[in-house]
C-alpha atoms as a PDB file:
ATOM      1  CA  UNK A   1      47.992  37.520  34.118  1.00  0.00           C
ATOM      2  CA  UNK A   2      43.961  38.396  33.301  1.00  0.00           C
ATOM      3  CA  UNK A   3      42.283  40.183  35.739  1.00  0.00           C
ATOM      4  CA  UNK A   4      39.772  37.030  36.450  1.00  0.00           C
ATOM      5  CA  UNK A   5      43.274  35.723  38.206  1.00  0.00           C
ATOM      6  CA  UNK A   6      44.161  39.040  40.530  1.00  0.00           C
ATOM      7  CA  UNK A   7      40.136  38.994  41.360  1.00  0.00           C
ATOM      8  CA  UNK A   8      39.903  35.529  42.705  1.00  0.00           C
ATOM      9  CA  UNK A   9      43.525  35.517  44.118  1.00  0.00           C
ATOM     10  CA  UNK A  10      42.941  38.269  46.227  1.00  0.00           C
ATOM     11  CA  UNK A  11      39.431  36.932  47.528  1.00  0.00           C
ATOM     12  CA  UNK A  12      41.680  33.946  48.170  1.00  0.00           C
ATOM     13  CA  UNK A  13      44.029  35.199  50.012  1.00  0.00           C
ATOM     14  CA  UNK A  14      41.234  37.732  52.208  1.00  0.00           C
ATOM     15  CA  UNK A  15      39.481  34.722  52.854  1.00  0.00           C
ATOM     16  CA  UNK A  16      42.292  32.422  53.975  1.00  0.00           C
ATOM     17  CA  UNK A  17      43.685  35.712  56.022  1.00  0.00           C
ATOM     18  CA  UNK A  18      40.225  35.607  57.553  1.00  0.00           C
ATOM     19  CA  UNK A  19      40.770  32.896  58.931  1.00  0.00           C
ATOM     20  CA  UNK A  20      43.758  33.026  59.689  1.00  0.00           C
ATOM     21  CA  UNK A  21      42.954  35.901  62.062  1.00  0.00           C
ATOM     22  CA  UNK A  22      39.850  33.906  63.522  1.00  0.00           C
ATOM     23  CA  UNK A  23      41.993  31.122  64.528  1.00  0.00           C
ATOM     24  CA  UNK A  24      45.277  33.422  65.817  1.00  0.00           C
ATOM     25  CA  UNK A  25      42.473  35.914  67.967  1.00  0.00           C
ATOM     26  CA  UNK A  26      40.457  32.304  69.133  1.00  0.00           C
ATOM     27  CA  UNK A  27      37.695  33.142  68.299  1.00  0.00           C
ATOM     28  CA  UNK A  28      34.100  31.057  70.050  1.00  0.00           C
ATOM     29  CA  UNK A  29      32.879  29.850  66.398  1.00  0.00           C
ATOM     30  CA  UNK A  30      36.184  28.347  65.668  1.00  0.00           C
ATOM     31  CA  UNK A  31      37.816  27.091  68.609  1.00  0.00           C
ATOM     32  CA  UNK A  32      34.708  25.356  69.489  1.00  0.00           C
ATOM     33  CA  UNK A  33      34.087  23.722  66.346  1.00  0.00           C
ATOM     34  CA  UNK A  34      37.904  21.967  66.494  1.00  0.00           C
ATOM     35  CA  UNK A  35      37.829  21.079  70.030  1.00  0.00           C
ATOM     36  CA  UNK A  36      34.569  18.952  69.027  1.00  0.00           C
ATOM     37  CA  UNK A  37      36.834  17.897  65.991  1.00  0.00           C
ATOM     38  CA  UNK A  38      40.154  16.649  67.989  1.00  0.00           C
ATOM     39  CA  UNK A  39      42.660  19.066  67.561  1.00  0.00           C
ATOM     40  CA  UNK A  40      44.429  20.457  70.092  1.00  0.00           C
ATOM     41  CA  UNK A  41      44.542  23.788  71.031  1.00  0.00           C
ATOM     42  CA  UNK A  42      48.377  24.062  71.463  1.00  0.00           C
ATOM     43  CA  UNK A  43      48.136  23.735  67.622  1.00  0.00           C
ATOM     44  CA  UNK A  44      46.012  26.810  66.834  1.00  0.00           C
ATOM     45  CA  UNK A  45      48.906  29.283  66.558  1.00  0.00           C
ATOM     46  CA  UNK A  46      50.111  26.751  64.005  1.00  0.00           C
ATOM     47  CA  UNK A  47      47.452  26.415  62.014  1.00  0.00           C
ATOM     48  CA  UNK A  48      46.132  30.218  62.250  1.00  0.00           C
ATOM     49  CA  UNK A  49      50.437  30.966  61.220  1.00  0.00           C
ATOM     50  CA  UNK A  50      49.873  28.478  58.192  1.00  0.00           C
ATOM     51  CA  UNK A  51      47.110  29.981  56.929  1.00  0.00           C
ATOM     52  CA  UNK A  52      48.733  33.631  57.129  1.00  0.00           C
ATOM     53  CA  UNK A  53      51.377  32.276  55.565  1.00  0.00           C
ATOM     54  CA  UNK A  54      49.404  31.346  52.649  1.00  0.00           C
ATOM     55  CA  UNK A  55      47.276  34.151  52.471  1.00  0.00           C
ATOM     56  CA  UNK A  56      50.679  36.631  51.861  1.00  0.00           C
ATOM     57  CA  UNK A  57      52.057  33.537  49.601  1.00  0.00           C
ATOM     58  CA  UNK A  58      49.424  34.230  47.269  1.00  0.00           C
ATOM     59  CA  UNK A  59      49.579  37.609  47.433  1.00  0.00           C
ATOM     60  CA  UNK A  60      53.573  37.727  46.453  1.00  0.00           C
ATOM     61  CA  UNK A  61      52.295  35.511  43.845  1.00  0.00           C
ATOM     62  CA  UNK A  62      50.610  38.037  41.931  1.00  0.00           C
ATOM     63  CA  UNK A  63      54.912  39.165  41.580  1.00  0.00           C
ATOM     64  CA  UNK A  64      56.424  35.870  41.924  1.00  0.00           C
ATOM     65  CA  UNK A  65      54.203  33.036  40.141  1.00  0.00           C
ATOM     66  CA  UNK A  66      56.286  30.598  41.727  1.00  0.00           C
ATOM     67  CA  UNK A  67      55.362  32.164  45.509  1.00  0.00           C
ATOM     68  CA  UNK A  68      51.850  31.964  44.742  1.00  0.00           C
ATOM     69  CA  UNK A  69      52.073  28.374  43.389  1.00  0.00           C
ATOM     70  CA  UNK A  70      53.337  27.137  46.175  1.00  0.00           C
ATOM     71  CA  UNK A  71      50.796  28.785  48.402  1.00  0.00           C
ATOM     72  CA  UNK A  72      48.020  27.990  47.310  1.00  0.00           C
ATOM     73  CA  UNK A  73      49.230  23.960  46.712  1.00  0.00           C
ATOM     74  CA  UNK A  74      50.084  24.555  50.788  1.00  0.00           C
ATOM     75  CA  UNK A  75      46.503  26.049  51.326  1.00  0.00           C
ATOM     76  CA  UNK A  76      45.047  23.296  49.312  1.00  0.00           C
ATOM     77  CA  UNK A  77      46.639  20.651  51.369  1.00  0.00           C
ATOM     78  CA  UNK A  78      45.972  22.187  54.485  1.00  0.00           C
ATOM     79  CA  UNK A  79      42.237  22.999  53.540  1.00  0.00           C
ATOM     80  CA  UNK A  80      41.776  19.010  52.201  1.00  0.00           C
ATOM     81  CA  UNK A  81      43.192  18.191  55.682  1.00  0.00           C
ATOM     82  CA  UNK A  82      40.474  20.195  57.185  1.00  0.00           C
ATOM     83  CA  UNK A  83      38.645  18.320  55.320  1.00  0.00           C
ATOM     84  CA  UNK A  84      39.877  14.815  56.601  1.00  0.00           C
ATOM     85  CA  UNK A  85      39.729  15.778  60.270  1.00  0.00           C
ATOM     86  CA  UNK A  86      36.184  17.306  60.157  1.00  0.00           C
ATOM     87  CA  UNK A  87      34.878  13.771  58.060  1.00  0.00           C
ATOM     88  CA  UNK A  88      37.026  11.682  60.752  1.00  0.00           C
ATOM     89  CA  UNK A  89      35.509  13.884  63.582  1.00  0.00           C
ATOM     90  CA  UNK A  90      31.842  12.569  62.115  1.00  0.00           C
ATOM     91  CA  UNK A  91      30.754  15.911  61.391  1.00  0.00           C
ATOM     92  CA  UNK A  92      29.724  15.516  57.952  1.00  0.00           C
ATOM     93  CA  UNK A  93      27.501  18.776  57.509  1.00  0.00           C
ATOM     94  CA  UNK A  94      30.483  20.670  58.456  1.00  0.00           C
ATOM     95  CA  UNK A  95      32.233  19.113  55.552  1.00  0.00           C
ATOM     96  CA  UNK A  96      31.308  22.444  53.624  1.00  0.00           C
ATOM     97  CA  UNK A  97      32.581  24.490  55.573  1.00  0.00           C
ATOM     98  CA  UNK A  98      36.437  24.099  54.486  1.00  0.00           C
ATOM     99  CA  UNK A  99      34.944  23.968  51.076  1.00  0.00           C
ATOM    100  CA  UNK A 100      34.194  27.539  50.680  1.00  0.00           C
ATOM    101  CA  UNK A 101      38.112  28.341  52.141  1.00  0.00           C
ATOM    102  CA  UNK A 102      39.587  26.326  49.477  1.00  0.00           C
ATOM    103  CA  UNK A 103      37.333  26.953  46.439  1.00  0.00           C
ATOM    104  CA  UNK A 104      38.757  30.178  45.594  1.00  0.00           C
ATOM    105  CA  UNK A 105      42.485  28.893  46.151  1.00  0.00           C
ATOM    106  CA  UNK A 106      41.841  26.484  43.567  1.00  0.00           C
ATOM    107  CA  UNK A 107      40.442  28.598  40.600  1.00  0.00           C
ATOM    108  CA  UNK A 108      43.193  31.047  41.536  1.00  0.00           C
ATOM    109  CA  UNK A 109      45.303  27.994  41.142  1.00  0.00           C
ATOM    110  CA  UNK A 110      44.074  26.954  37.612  1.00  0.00           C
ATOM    111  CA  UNK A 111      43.738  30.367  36.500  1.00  0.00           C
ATOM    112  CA  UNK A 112      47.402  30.793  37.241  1.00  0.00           C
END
């Protein structure tokens, strides 16, 4: 395991905790943005739990390889269905947006 790997798995998993916690506490800049986008609210404790879920995954990962595999292939999915519903939504300069989340999951991915 280099250090390059800890580094960008840890920013990973702060930024994916980030917002995890800005979907769980509702925050204005998010909830807004996915009402526009179609999703319902009764699904925010599901996706903010998700996210959390993949933030600690890659976390344990940095003990268990396998753990942090498998989180960050969840976070990927879930961050390229962000991706899906924000393009379906017609938003198209939000498209970035989910970008930045998932950038770091991948690079901790490869560098794993």
């Amino acid at each position: 395991m280099s250090v390059a790997h800890v580094i960008v798995t840890v920013v990973a998993a702060v930024m994916a905790g980030f917002s995890a916690v800005s979907v769980l506490a509702r925050a204005a800049w998010v909830v807004q943005p996915m009402a526009d986008y179609g999703v319902p609210a009764a699904w925010m404790p599901w996706l903010g739990a998700a996210k959390a879920a993949g933030a600690a995954g890659l976390l344990v990962g940095l003990a268990v390889p396998a753990v942090g595999i498998a989180a960050a292939i969840g976070l990927v999915l879930y961050f390229t269905g962000a991706v899906v519903t924000v393009v379906r939504a017609r938003w198209f300069s939000h498209v970035p947006f989910p970008l930045v989340y998932v950038a770091p999951v991948v690079a901790a991915l490869v560098l794993s």
